[in-house]
Protein backbone atom coordinates (compact mmCIF):
# COMPACT_ATOMS: atom_id res chain seq x y z
CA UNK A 1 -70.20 -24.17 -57.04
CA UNK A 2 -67.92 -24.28 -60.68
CA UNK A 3 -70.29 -22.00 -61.41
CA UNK A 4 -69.55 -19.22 -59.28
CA UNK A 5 -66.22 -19.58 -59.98
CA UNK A 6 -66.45 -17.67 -63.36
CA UNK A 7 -68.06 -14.48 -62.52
CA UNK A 8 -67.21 -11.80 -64.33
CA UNK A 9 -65.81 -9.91 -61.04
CA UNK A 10 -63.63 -13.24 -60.10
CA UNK A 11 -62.35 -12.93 -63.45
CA UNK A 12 -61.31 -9.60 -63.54
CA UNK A 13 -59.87 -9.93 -60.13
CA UNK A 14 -57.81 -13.13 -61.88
CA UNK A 15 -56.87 -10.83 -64.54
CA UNK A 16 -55.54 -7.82 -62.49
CA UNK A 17 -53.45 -10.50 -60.57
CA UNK A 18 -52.31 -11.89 -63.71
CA UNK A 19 -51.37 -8.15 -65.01
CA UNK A 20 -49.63 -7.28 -61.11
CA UNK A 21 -47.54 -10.67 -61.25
CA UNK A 22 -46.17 -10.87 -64.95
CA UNK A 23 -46.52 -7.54 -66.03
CA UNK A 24 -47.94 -5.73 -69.30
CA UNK A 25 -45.46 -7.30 -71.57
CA UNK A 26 -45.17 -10.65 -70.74
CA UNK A 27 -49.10 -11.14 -70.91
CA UNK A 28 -49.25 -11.28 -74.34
CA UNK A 29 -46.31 -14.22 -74.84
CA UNK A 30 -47.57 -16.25 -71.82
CA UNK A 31 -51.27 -15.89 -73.50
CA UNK A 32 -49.60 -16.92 -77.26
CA UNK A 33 -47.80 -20.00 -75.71
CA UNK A 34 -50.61 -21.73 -73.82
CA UNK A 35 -52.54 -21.67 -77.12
CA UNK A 36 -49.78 -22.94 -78.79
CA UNK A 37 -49.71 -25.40 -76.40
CA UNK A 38 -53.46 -26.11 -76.06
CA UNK A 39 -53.64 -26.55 -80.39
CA UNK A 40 -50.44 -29.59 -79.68
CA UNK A 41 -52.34 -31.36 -77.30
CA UNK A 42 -55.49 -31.29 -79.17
CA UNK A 43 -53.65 -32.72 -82.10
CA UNK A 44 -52.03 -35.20 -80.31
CA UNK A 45 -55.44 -36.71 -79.18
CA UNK A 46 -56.54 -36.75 -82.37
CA UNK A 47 -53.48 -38.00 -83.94
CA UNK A 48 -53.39 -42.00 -84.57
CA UNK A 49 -51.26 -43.96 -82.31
CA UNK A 50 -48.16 -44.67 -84.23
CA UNK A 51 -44.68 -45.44 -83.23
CA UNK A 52 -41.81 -44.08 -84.80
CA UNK A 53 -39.07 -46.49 -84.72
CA UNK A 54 -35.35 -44.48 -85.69
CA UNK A 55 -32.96 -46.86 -88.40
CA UNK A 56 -31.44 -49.29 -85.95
CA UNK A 57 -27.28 -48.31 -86.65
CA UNK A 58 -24.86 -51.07 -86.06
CA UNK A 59 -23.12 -51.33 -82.79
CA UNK A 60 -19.66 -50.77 -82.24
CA UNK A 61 -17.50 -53.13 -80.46
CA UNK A 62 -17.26 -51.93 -77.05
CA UNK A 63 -13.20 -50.73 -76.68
CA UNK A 64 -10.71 -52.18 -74.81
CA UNK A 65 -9.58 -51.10 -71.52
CA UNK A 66 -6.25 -49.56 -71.69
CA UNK A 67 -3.69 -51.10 -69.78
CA UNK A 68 -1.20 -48.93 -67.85
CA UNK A 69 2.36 -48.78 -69.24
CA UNK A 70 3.48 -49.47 -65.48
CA UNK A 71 2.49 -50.49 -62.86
CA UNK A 72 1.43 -48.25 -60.23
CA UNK A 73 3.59 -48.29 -57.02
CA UNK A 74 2.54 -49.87 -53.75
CA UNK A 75 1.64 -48.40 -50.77
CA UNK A 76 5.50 -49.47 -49.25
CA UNK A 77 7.30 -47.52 -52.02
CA UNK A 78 5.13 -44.54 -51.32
CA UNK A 79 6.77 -42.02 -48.75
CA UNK A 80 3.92 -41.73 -46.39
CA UNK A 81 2.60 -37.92 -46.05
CA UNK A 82 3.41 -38.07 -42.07
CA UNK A 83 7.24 -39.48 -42.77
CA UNK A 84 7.50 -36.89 -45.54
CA UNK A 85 6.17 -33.53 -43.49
CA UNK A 86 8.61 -35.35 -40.47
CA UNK A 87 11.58 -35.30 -43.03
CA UNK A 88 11.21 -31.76 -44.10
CA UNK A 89 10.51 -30.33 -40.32
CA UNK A 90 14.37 -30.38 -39.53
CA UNK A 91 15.15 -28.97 -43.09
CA UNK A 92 12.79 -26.09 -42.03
CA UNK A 93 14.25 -25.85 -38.85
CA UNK A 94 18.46 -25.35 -40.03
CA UNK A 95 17.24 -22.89 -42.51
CA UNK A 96 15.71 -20.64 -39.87
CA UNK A 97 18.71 -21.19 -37.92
């Protein structure tokens, strides 16, 4: 059945799709970068298993959370949104007056 797969018309018709989808130009660079990427592969079977360990660098002291020069206000010293759009309404209202 594998066989039959590579007939000379099945390739060609593989080809011409190839040709229809990445055109004329791009053929050649998708062609130069699989082999490129074949040759790496091949090499890294063959290559012995080593591990590259980088220089261990010493660790910095993790920094110290800044604290806030004040204190943040609570909820009660906050004008609520609500109170504040209620408190402008009447301002609104004399102007157009």
């Amino acid at each position: 059945m594998l066989g039959e797969l590579f007939q000379p018309m099945h390739l060609l018709l593989i080809l011409v799709i190839a040709l229809l989808l990445f055109g004329p130009g791009k053929l050649p660079q998708i062609a130069a970068n699989m082999g490129k990427s074949i040759r790496e592969f091949k090499s890294a079977l063959s290559a012995p298993d080593e591990i590259k360990v980088p220089a261990q660098q010493p660790e910095a002291q993790p920094a110290q959370p800044v604290q806030p020069a004040q204190p943040a206000q609570t909820a009660a010293q906050q004008p609520a949104p609500a109170q504040a759009a209620q408190a402008e309404a009447p301002k609104q209202e004399q102007k157009s007056a």
